[in-house]
Protein backbone atom coordinates (compact mmCIF):
# COMPACT_ATOMS: atom_id res chain seq x y z
CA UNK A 1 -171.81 -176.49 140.25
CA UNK A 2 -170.87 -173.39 138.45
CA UNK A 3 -172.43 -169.65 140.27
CA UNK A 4 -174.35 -167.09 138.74
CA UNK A 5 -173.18 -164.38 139.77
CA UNK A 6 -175.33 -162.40 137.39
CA UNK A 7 -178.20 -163.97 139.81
CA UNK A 8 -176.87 -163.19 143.50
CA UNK A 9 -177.70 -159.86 145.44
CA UNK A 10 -175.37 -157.22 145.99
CA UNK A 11 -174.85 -158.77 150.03
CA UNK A 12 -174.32 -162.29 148.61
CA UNK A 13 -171.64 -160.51 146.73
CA UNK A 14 -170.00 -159.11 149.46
CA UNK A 15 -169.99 -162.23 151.28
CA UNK A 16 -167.53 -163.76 148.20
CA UNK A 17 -165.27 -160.23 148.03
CA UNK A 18 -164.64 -160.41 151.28
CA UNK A 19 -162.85 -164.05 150.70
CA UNK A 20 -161.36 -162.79 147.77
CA UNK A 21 -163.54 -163.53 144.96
CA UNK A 22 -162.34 -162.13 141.95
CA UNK A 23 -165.34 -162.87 139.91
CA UNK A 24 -168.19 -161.22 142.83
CA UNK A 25 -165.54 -158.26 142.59
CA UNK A 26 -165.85 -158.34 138.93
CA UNK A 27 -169.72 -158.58 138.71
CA UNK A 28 -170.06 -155.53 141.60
CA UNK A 29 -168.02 -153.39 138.95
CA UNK A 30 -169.66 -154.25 136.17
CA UNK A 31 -173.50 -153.52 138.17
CA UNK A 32 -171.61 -150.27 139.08
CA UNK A 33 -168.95 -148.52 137.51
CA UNK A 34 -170.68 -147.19 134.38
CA UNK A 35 -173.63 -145.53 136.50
CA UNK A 36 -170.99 -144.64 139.04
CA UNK A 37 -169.19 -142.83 136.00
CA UNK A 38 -171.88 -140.91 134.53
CA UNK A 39 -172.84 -139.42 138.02
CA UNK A 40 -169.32 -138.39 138.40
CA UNK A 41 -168.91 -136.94 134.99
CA UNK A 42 -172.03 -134.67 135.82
CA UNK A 43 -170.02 -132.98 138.79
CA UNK A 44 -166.11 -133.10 137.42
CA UNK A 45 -166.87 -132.36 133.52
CA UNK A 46 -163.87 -134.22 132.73
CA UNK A 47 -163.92 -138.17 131.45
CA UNK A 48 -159.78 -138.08 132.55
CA UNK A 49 -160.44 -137.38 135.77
CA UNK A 50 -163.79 -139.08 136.38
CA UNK A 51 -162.52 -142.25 135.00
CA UNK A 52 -159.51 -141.67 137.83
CA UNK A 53 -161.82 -141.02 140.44
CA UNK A 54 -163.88 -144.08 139.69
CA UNK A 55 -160.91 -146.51 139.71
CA UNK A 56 -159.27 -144.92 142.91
CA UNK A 57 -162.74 -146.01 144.20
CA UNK A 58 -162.63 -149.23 143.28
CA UNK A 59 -159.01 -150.09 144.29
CA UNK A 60 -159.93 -149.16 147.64
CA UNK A 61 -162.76 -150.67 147.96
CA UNK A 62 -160.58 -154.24 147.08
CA UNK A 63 -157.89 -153.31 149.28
CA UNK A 64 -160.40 -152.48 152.23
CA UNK A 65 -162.90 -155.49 151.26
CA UNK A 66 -162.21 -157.38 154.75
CA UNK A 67 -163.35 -154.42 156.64
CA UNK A 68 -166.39 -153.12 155.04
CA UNK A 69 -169.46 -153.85 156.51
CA UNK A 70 -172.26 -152.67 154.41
CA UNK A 71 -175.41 -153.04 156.27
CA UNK A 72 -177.78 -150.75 154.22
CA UNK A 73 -177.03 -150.54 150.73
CA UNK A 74 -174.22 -151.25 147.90
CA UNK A 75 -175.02 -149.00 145.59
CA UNK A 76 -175.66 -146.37 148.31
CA UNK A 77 -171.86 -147.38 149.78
CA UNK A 78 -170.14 -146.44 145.89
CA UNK A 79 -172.25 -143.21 144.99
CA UNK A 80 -170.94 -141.72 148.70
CA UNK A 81 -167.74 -143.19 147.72
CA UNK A 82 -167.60 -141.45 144.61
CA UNK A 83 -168.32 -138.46 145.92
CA UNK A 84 -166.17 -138.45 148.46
CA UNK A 85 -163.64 -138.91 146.07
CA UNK A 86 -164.94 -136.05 143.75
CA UNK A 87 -164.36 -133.46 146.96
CA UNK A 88 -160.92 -135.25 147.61
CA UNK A 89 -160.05 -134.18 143.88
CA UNK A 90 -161.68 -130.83 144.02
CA UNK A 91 -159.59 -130.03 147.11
CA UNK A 92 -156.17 -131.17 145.36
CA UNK A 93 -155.38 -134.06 147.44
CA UNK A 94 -155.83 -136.55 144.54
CA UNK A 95 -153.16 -137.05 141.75
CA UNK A 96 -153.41 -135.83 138.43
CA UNK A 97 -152.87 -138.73 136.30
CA UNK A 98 -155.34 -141.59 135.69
CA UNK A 99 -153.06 -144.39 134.31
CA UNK A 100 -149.40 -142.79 134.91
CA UNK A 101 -146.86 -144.49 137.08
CA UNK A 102 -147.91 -142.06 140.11
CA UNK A 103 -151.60 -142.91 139.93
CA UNK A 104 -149.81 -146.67 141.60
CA UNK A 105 -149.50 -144.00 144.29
CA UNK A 106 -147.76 -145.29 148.21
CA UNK A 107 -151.57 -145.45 149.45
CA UNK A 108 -152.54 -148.12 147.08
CA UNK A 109 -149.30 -150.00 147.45
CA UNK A 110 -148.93 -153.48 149.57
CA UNK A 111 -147.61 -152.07 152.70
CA UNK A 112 -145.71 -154.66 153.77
CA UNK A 113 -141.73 -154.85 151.88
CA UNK A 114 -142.07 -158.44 150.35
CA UNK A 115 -140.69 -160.29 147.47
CA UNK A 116 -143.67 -160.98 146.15
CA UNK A 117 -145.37 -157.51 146.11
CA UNK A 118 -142.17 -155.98 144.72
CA UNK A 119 -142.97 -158.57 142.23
CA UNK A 120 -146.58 -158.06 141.68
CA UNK A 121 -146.14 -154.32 141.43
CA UNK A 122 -143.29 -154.66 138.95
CA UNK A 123 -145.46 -156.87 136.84
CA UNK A 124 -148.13 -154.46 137.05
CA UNK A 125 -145.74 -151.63 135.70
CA UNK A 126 -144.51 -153.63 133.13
CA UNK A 127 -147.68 -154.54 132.00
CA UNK A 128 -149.05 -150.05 131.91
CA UNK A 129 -145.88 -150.02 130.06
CA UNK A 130 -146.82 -152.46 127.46
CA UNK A 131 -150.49 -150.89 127.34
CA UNK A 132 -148.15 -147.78 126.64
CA UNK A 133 -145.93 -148.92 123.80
CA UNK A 134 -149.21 -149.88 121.94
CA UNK A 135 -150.41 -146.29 121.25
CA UNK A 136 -148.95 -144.64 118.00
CA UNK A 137 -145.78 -143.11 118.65
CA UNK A 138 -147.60 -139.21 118.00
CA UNK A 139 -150.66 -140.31 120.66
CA UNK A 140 -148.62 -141.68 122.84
CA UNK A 141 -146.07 -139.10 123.73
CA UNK A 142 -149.11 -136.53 123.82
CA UNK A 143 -150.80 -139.13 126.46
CA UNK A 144 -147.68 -138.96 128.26
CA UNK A 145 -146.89 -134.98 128.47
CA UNK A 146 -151.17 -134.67 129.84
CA UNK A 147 -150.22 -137.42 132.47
CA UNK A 148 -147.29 -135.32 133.68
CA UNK A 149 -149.39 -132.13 134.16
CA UNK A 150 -148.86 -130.10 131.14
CA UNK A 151 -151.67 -128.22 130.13
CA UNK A 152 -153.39 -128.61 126.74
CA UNK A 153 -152.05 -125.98 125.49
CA UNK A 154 -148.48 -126.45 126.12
CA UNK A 155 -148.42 -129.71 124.79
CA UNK A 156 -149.66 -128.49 122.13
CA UNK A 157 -146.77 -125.93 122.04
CA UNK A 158 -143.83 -128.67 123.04
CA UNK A 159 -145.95 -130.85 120.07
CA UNK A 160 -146.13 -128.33 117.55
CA UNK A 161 -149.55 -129.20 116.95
CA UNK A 162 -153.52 -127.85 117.75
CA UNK A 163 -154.90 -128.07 121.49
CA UNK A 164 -157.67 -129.48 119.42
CA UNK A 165 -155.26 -132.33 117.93
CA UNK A 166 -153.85 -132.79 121.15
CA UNK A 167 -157.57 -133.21 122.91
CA UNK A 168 -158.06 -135.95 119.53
CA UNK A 169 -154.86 -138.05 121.22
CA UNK A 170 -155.97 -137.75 124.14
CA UNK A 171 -159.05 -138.72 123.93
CA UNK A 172 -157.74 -141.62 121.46
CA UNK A 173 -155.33 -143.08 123.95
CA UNK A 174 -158.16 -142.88 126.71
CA UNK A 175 -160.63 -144.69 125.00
CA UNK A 176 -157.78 -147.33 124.00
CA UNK A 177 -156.43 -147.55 127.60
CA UNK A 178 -159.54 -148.21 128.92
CA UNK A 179 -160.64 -150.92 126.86
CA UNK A 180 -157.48 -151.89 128.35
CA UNK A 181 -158.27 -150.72 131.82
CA UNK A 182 -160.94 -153.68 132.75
CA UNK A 183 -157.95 -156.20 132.34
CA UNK A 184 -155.38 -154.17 133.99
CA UNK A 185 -158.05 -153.02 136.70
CA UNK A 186 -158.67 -156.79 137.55
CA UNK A 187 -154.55 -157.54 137.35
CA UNK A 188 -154.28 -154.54 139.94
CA UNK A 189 -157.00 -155.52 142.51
CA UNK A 190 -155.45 -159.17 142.18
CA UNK A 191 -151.84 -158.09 143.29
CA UNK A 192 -153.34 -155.62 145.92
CA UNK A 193 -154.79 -158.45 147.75
């Protein structure tokens, strides 16, 4: 017999992360991460960064999953989450990139020195990569420069082109990575477990 998760609580949920189920981890994101996102684009102003801050939550939140013990509420346990996160960026301990190399930061690694995480985290890198070499060549290299921590307006200068065309690829490439970012979201919490 086939589960609804569409139909179980937020607890019930828990119950399955905490074994590793992929699909209660996927149905807690998808209850949370767009309300999660809008709250934290109201304090950061900045759909880069917010949609950084809300996958950093998420990632730890899989790689912690045996630990938590929510007693009171879900919902209650992302929003402080979030906003811990928020005053973690605000007070420049949290990366600048969303989807560069460095955002796979030492913190989010497997700890332990196996074969297999080596693996799984080279697979993971090869597969940002790919997600990478799908952008047009302009968009891409723009993407690139803002995920290395030049400004907008010296890409523009290194570019040749508008802040406001480099703003357009940005925004282009963000909106195509995340379409991109559910699958490689998923393929990141599976090879942090």
């Amino acid at each position: 017999m086939r589960i609804s998760y569409t139909l179980l609580n937020d607890f019930d949920l828990m119950d399955k992360i905490r074994n590793d189920d992929h699909n209660a981890f996927a149905e807690i994101y998808r209850r949370y991460a767009d309300d999660l996102f809008v709250m934290a684009f109201r304090k950061v102003n900045d759909k880069m960064i917010t949609d950084e801050i809300i996958q950093v939550t998420f990632v730890k939140f899989w790689k912690n999953r045996a630990q938590l013990n929510i007693k009171s509420s879900v919902k209650g346990f992302f929003y402080a989450a979030v906003k811990n996160n928020i005053i973690t960026h605000f007070s420049g301990k949290m990366a600048k990139s969303t989807l560069s190399i460095e955002f796979f930061s030492e913190e989010l690694l497997p700890q332990a020195d196996t074969t297999r995480e080596t693996i799984d985290y080279n697979q993971l890198i090869s597969v940002y990569e790919h997600s990478l070499t799908e952008l047009p060549e302009k968009c891409k290299q723009v993407f690139v420069l803002s995920r290395k921590g030049y400004s907008m307006k010296e890409i523009a200068q290194i570019q040749n082109i508008s802040p406001k065309t480099v703003e357009v690829h940005i925004g282009k490439a963000l909106r195509f990575l995340r379409t991109k970012l559910n699958s490689l979201m998923l393929l990141l919490l599976f090879l942090l477990k």
